[in-house]
PDB file of N, CA and C in Angstrom:
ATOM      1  N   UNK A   1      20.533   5.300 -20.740  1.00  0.00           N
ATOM      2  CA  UNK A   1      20.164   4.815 -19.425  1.00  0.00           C
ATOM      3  C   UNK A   1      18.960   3.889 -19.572  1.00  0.00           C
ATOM      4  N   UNK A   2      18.950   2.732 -18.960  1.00  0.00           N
ATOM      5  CA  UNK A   2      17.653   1.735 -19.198  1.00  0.00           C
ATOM      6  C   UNK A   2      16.981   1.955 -17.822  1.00  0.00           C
ATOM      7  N   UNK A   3      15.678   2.308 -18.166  1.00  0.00           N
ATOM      8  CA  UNK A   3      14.736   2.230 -16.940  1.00  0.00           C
ATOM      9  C   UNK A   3      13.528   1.381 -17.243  1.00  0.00           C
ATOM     10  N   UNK A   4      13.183   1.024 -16.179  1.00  0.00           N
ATOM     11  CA  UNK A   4      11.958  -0.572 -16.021  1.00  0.00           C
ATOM     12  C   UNK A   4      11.146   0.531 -15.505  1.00  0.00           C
ATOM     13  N   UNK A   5       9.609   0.187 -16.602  1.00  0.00           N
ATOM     14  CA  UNK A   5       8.610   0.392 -15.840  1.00  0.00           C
ATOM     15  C   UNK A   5       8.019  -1.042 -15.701  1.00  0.00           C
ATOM     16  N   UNK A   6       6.577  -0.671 -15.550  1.00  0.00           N
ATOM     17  CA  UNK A   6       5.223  -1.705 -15.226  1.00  0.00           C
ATOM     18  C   UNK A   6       4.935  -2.120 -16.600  1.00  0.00           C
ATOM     19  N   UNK A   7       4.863  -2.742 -17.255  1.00  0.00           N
ATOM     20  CA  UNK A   7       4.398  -3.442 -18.203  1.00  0.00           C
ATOM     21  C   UNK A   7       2.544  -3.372 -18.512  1.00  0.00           C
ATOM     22  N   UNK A   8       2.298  -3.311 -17.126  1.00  0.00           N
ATOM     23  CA  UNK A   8       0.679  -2.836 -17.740  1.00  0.00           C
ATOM     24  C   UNK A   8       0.187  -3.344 -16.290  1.00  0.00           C
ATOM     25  N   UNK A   9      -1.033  -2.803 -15.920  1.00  0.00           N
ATOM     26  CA  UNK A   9      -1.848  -3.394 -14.663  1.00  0.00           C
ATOM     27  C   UNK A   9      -2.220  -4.701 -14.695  1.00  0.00           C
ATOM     28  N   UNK A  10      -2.236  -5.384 -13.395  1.00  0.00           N
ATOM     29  CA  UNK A  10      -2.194  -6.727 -13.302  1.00  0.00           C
ATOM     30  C   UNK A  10      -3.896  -7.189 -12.883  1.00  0.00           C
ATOM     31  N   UNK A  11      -4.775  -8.183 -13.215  1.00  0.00           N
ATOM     32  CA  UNK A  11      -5.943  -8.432 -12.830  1.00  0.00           C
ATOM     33  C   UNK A  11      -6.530  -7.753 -11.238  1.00  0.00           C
ATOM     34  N   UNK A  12      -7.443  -7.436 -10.897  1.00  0.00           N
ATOM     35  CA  UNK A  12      -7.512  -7.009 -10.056  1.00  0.00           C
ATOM     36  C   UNK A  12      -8.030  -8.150  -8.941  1.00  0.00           C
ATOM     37  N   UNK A  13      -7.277  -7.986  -7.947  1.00  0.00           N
ATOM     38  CA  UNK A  13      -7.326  -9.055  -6.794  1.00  0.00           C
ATOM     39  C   UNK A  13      -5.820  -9.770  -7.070  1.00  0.00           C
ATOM     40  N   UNK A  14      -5.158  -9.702  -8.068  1.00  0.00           N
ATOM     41  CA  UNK A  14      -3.376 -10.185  -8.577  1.00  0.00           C
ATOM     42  C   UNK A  14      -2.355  -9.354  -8.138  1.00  0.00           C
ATOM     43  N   UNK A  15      -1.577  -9.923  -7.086  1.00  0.00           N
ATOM     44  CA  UNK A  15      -0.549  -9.073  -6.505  1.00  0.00           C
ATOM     45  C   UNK A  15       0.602  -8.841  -7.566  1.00  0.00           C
ATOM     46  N   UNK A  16       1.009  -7.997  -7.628  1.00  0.00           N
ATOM     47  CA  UNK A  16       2.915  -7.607  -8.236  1.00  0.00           C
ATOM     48  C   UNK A  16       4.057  -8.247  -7.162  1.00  0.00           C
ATOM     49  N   UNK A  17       5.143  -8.768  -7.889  1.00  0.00           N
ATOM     50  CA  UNK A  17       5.927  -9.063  -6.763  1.00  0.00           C
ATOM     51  C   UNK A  17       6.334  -8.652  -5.603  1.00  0.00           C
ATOM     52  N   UNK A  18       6.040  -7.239  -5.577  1.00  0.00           N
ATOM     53  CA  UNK A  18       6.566  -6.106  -4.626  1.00  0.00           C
ATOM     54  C   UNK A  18       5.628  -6.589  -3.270  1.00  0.00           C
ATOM     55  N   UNK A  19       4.418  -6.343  -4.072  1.00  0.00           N
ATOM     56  CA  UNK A  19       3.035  -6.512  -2.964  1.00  0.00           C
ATOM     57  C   UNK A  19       3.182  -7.652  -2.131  1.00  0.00           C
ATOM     58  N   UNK A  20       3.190  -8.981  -3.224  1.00  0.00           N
ATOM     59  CA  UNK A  20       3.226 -10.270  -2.679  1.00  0.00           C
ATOM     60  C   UNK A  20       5.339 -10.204  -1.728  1.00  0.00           C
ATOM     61  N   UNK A  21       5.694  -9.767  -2.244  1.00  0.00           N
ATOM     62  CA  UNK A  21       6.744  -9.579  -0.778  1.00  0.00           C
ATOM     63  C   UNK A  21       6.567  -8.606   0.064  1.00  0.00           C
ATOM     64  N   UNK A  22       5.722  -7.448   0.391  1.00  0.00           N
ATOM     65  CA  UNK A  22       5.454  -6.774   1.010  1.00  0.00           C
ATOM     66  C   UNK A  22       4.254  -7.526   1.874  1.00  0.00           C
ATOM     67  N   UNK A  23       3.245  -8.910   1.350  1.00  0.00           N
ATOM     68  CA  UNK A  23       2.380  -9.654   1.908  1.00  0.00           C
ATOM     69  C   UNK A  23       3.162 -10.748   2.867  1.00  0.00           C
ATOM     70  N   UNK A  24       4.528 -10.650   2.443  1.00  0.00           N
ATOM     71  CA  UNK A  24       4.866 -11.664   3.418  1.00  0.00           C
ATOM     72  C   UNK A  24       5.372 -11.419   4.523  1.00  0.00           C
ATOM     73  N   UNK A  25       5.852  -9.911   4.694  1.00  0.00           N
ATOM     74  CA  UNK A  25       6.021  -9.336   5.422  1.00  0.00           C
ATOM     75  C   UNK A  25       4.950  -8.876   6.459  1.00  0.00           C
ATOM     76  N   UNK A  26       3.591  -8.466   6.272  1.00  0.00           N
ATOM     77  CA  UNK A  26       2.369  -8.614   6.839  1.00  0.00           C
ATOM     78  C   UNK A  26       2.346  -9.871   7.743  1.00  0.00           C
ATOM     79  N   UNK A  27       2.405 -11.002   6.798  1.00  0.00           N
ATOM     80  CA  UNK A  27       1.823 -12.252   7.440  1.00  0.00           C
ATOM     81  C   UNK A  27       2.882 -12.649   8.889  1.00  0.00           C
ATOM     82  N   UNK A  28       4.313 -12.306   8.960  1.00  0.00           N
ATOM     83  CA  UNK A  28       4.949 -12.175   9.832  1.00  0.00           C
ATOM     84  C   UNK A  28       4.566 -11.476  11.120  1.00  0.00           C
ATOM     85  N   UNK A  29       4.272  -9.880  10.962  1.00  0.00           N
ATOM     86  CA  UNK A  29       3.898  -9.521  11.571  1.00  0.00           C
ATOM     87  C   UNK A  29       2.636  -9.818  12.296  1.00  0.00           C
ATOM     88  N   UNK A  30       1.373 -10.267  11.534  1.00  0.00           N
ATOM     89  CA  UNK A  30       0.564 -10.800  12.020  1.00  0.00           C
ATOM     90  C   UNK A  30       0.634 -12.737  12.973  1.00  0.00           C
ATOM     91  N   UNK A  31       1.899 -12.860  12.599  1.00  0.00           N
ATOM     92  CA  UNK A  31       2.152 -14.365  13.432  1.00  0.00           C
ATOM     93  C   UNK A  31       2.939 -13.330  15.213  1.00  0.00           C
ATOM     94  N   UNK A  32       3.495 -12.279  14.540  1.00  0.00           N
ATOM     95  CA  UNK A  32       4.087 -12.055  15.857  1.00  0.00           C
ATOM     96  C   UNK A  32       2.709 -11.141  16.833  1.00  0.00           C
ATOM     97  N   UNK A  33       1.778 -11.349  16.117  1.00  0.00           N
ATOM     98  CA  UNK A  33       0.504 -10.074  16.786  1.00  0.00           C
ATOM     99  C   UNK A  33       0.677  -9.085  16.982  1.00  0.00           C
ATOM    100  N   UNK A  34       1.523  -8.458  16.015  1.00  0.00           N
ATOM    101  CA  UNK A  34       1.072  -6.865  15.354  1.00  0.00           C
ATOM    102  C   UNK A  34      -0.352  -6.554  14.676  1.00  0.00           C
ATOM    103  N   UNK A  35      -0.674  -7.281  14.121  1.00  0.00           N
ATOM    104  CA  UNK A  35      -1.154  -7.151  13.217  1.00  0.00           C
ATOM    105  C   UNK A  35      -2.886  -8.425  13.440  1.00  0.00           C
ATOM    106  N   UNK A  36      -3.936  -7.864  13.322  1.00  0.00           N
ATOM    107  CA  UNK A  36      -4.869  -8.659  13.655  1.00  0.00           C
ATOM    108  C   UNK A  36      -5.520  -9.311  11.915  1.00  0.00           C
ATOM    109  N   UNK A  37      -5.703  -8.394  11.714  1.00  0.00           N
ATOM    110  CA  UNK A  37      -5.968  -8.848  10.296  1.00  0.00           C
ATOM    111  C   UNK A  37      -5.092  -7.688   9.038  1.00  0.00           C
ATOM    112  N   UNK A  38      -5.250  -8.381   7.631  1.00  0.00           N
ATOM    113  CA  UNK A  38      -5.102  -7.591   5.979  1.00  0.00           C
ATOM    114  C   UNK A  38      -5.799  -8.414   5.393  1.00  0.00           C
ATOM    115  N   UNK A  39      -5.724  -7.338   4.540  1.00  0.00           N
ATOM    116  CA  UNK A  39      -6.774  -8.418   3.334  1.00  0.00           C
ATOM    117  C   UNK A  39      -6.044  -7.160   1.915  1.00  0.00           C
ATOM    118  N   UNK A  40      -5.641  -7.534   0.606  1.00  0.00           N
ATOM    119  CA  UNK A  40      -4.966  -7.318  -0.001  1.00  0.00           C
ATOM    120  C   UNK A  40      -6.125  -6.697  -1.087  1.00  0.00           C
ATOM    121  N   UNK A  41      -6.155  -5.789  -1.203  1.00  0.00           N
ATOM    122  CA  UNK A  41      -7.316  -4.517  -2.055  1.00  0.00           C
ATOM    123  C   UNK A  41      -9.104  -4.784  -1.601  1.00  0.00           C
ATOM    124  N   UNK A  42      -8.790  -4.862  -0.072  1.00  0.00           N
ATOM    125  CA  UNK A  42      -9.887  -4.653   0.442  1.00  0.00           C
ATOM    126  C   UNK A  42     -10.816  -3.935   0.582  1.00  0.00           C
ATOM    127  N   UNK A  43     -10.599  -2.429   0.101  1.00  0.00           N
ATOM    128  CA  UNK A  43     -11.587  -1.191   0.498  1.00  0.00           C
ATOM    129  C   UNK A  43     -11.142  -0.523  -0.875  1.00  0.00           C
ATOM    130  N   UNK A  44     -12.837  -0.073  -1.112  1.00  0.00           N
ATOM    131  CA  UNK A  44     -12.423   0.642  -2.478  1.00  0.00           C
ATOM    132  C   UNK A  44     -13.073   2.332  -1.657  1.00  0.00           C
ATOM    133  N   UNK A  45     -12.477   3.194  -1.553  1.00  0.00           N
ATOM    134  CA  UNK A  45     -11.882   4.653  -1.103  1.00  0.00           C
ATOM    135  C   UNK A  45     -12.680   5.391  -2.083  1.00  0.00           C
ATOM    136  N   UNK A  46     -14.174   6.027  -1.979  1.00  0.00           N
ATOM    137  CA  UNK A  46     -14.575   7.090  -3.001  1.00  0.00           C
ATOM    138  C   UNK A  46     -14.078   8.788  -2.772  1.00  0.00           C
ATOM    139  N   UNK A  47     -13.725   9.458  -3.259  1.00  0.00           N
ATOM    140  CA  UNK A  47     -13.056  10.430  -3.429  1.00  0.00           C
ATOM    141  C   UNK A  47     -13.747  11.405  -3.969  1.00  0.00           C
ATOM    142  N   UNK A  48     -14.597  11.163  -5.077  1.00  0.00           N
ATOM    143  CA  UNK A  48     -15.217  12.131  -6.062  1.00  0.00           C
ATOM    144  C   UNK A  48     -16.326  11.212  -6.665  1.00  0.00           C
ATOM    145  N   UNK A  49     -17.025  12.233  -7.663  1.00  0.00           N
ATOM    146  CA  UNK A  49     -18.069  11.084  -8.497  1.00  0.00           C
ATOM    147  C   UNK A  49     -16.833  11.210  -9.291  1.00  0.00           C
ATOM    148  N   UNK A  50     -17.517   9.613  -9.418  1.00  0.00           N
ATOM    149  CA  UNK A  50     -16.593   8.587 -10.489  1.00  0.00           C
ATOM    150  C   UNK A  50     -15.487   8.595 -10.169  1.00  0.00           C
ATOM    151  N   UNK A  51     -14.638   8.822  -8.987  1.00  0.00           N
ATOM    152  CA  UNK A  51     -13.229   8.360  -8.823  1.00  0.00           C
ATOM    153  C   UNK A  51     -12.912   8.276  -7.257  1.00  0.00           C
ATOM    154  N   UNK A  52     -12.768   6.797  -7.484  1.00  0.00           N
ATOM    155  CA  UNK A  52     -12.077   5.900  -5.922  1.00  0.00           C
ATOM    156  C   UNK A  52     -10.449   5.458  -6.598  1.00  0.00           C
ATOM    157  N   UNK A  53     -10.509   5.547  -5.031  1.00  0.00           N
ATOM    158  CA  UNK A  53      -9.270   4.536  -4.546  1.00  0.00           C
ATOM    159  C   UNK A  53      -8.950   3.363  -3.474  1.00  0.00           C
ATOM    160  N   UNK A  54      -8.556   2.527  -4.245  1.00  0.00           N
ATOM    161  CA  UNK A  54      -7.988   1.066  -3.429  1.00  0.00           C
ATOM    162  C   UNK A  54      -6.605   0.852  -3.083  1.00  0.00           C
ATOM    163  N   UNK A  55      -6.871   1.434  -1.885  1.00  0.00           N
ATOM    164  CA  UNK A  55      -5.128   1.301  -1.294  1.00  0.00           C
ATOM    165  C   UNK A  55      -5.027  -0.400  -1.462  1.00  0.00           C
ATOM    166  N   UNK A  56      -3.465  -0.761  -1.546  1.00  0.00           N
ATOM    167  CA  UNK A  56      -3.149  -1.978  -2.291  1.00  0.00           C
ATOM    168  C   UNK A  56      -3.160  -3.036  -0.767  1.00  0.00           C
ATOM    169  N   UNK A  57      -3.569  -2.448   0.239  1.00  0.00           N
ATOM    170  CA  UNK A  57      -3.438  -3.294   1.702  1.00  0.00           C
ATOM    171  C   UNK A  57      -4.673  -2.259   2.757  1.00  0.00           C
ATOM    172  N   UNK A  58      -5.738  -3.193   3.186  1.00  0.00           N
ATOM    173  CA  UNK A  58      -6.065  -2.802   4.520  1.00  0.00           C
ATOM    174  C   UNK A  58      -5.859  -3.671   5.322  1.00  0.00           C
ATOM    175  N   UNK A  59      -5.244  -2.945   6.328  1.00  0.00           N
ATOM    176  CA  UNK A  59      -4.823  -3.642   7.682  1.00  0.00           C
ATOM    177  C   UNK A  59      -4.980  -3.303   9.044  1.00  0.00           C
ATOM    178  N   UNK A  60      -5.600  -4.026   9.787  1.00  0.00           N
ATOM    179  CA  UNK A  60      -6.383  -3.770  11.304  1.00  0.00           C
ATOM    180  C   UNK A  60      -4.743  -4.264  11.875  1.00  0.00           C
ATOM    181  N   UNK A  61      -4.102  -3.507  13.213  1.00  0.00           N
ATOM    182  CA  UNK A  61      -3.503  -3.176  13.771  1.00  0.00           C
ATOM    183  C   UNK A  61      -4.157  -4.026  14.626  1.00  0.00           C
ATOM    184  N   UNK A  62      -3.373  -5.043  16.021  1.00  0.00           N
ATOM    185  CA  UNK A  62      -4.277  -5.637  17.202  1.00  0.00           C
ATOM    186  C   UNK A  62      -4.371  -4.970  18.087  1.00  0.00           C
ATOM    187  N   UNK A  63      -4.786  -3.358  18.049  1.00  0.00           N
ATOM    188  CA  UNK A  63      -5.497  -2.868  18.853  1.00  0.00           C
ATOM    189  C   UNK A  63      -6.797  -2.159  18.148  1.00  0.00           C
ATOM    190  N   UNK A  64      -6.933  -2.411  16.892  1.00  0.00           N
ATOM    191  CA  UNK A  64      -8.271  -2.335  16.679  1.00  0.00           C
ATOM    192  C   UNK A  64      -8.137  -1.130  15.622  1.00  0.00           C
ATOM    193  N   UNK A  65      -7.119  -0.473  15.427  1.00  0.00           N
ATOM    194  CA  UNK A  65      -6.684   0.790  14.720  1.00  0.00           C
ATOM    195  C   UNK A  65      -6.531   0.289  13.193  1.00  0.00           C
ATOM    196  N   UNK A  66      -7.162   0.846  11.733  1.00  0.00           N
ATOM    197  CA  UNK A  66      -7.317   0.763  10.751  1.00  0.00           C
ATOM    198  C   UNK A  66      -6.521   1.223   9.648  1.00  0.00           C
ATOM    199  N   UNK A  67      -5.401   0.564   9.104  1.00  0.00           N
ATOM    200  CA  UNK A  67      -4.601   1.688   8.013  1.00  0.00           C
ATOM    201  C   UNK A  67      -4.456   1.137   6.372  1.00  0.00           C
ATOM    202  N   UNK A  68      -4.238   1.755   5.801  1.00  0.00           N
ATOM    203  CA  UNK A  68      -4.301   1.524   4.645  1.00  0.00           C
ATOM    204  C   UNK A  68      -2.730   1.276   4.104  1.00  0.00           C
ATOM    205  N   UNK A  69      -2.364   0.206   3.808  1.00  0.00           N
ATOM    206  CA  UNK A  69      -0.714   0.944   3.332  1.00  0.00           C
ATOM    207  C   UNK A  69      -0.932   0.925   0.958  1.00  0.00           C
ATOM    208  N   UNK A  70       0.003   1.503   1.011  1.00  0.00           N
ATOM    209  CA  UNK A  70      -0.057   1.803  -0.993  1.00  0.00           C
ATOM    210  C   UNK A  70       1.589   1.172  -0.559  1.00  0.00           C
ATOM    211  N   UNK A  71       1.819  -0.049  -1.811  1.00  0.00           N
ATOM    212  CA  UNK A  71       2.873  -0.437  -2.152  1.00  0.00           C
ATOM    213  C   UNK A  71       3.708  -0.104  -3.326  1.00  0.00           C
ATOM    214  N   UNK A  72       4.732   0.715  -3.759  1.00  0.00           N
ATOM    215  CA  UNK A  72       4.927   1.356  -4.987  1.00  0.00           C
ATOM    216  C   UNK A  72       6.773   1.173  -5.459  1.00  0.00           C
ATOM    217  N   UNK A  73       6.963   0.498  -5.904  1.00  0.00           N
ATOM    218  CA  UNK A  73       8.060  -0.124  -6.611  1.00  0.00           C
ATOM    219  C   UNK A  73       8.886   1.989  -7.038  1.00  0.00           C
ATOM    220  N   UNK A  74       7.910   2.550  -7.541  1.00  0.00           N
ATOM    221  CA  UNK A  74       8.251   3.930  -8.197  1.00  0.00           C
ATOM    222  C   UNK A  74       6.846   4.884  -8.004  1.00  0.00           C
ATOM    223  N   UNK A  75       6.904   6.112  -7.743  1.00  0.00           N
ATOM    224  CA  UNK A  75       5.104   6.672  -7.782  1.00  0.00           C
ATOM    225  C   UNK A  75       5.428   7.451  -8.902  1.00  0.00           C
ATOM    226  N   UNK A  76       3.834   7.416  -9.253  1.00  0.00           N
ATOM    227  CA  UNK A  76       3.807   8.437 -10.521  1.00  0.00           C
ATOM    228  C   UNK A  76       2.339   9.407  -9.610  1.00  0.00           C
ATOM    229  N   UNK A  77       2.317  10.862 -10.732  1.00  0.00           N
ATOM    230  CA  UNK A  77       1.810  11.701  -9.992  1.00  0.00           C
ATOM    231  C   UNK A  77       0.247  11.285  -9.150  1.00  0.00           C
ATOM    232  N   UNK A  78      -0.347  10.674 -10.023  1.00  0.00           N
ATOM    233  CA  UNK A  78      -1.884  10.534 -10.004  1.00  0.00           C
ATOM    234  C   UNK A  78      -2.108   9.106  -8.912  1.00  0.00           C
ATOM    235  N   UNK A  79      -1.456   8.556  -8.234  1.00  0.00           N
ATOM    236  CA  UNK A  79      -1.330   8.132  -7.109  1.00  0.00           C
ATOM    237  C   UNK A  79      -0.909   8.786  -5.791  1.00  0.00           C
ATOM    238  N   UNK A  80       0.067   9.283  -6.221  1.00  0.00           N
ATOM    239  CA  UNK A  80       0.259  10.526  -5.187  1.00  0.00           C
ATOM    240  C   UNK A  80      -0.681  11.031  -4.957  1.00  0.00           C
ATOM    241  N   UNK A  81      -1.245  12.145  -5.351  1.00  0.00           N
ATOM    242  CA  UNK A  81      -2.491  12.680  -5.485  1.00  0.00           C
ATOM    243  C   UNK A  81      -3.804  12.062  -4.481  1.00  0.00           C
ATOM    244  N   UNK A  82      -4.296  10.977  -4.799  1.00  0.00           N
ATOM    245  CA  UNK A  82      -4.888  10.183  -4.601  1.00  0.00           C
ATOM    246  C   UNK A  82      -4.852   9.740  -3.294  1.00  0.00           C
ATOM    247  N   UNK A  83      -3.564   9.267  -2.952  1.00  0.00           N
ATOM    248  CA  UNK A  83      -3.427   8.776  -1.497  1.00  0.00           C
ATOM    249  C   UNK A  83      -3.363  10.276  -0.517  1.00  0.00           C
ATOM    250  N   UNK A  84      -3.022  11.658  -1.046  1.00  0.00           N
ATOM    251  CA  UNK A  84      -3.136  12.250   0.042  1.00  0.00           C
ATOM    252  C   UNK A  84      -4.747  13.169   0.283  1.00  0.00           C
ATOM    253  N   UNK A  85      -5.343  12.899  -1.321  1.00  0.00           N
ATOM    254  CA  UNK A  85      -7.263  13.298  -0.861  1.00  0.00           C
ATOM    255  C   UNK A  85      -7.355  12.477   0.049  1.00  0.00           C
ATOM    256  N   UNK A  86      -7.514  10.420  -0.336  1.00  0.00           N
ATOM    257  CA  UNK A  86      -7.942   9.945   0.788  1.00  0.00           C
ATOM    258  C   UNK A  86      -7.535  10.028   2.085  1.00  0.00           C
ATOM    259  N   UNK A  87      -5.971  10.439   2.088  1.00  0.00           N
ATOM    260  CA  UNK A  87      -5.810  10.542   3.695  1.00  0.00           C
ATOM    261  C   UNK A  87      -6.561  12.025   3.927  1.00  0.00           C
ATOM    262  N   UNK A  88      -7.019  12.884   3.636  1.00  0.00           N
ATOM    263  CA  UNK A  88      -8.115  14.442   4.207  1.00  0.00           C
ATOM    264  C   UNK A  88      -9.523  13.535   4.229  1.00  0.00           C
ATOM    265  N   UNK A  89     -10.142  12.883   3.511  1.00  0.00           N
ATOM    266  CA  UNK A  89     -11.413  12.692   3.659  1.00  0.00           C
ATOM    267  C   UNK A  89     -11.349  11.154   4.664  1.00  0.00           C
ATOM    268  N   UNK A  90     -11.150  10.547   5.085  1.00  0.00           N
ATOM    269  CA  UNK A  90     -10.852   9.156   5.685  1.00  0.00           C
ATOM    270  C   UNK A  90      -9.799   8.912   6.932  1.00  0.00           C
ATOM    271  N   UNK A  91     -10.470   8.639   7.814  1.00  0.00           N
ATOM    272  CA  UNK A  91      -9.978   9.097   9.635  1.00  0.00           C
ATOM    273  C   UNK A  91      -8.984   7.671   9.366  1.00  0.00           C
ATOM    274  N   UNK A  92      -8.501   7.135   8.467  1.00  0.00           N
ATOM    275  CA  UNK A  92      -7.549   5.880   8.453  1.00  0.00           C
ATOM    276  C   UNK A  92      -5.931   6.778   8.937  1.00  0.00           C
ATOM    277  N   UNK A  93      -5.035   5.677   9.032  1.00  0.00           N
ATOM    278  CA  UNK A  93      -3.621   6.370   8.694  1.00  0.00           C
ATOM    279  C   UNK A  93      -3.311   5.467   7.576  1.00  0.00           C
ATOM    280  N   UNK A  94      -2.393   6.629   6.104  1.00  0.00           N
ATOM    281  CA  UNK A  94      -2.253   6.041   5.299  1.00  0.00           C
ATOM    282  C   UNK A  94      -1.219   6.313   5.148  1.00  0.00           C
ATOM    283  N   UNK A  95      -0.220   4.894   4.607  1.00  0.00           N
ATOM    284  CA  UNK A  95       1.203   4.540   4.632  1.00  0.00           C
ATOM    285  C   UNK A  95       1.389   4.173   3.097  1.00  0.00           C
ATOM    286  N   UNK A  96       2.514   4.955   2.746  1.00  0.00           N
ATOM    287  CA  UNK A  96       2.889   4.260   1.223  1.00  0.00           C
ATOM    288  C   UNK A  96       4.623   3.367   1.561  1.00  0.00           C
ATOM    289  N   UNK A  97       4.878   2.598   1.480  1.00  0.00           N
ATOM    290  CA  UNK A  97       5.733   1.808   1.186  1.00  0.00           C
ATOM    291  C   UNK A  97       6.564   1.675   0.093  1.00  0.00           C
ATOM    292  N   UNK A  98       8.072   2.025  -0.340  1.00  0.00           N
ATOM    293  CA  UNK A  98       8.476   1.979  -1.424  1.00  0.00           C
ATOM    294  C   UNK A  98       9.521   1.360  -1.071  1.00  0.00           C
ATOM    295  N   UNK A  99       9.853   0.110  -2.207  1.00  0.00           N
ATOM    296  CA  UNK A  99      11.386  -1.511  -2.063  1.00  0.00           C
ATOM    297  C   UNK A  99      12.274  -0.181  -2.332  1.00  0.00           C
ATOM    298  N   UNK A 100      12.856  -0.195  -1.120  1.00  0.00           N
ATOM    299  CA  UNK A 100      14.439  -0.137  -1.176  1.00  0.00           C
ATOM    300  C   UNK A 100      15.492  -1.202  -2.267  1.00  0.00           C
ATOM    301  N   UNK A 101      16.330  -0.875  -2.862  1.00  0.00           N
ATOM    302  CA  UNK A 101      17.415  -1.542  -3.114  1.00  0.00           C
ATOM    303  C   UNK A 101      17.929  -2.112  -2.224  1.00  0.00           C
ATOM    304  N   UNK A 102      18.330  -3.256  -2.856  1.00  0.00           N
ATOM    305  CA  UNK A 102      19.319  -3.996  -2.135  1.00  0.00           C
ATOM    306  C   UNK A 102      20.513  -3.408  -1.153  1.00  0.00           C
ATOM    307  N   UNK A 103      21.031  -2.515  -2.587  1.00  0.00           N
ATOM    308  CA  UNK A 103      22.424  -1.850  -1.931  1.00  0.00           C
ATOM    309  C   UNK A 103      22.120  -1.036  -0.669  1.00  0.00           C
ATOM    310  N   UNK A 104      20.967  -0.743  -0.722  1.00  0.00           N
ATOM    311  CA  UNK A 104      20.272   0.791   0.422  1.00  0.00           C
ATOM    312  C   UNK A 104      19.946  -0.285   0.985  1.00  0.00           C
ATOM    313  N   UNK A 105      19.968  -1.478   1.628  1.00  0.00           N
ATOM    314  CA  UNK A 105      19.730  -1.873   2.925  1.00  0.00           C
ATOM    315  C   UNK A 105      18.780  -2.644   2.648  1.00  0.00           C
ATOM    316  N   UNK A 106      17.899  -2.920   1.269  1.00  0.00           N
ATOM    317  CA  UNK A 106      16.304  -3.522   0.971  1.00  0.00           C
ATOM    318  C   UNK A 106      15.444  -3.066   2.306  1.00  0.00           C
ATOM    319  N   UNK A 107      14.409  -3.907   1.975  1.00  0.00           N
ATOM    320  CA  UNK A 107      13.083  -3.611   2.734  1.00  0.00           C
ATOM    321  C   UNK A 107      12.711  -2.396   2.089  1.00  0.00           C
ATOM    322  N   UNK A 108      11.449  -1.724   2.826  1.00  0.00           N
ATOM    323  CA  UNK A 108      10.665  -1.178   2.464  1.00  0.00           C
ATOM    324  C   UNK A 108      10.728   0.353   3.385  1.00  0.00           C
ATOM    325  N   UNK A 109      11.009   1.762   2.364  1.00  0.00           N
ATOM    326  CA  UNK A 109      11.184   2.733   2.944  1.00  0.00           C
ATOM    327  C   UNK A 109       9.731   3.416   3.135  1.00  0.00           C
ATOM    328  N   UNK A 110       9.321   4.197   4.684  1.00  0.00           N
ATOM    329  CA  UNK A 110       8.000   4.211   4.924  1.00  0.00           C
ATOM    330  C   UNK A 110       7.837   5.458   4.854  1.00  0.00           C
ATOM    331  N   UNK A 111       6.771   5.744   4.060  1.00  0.00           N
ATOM    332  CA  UNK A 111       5.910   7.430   3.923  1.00  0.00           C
ATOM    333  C   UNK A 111       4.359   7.699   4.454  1.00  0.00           C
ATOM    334  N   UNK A 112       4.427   8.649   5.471  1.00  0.00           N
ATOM    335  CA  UNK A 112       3.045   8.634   6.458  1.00  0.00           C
ATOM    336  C   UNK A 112       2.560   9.932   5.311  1.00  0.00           C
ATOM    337  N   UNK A 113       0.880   9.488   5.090  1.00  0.00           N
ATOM    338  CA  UNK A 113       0.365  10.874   4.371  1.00  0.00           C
ATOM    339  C   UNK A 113      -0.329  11.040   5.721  1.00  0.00           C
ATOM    340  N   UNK A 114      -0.829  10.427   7.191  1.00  0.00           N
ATOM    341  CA  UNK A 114      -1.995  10.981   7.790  1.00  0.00           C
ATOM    342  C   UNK A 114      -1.634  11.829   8.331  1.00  0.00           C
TER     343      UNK A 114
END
């Protein structure tokens, strides 16, 4: 069986394709005014000494409401993890996003941790 991972982490502030099509999807929404602002690894999330997290999207809602979404092609444990401390310590709502297949309809299937 051949399975694709990640090849290695990408510069930080450098989207993955997923992201940058999950950004274009943002920017839509924000033309239709869902969406007031994102900014693409905007908030770095402290958790512990010595360990944060940067959800891969913060995004202001145009009513003023704050969420974080995590974009994830596949999760592995230690993200998991991660996104559901920050959703207990951080009054945000946090959304993980995972690409559907094509065959399953594409777009992006949605997981609430808040």
């Amino acid at each position: 069986m051949n399975r694709s991972y990640a090849l290695g982490r990408l510069k930080t502030g450098q989207m993955n394709k997923t992201e940058a099509e999950y950004a274009r999807e943002l920017e839509l929404r924000k033309s239709a005014g869902e969406i007031a602002w994102y900014r693409f690894e905007g908030l770095k999330l402290r958790l512990a000494d010595k360990t944060f997290y940067t959800p891969d999207f913060a995004v202001m809602l145009s009513t003023g409401e704050l969420e974080c979404h995590e974009v994830k092609g596949f999760w592995q444990d230690d993200a998991r993890v991660k996104i559901k401390v920050a959703a207990d310590q951080y009054p945000f709502r946090f959304i993980a996003l995972r690409k559907r297949a094509k065959r399953d309809g594409g777009g992006f299937a949605v997981e609430d941790f808040s």
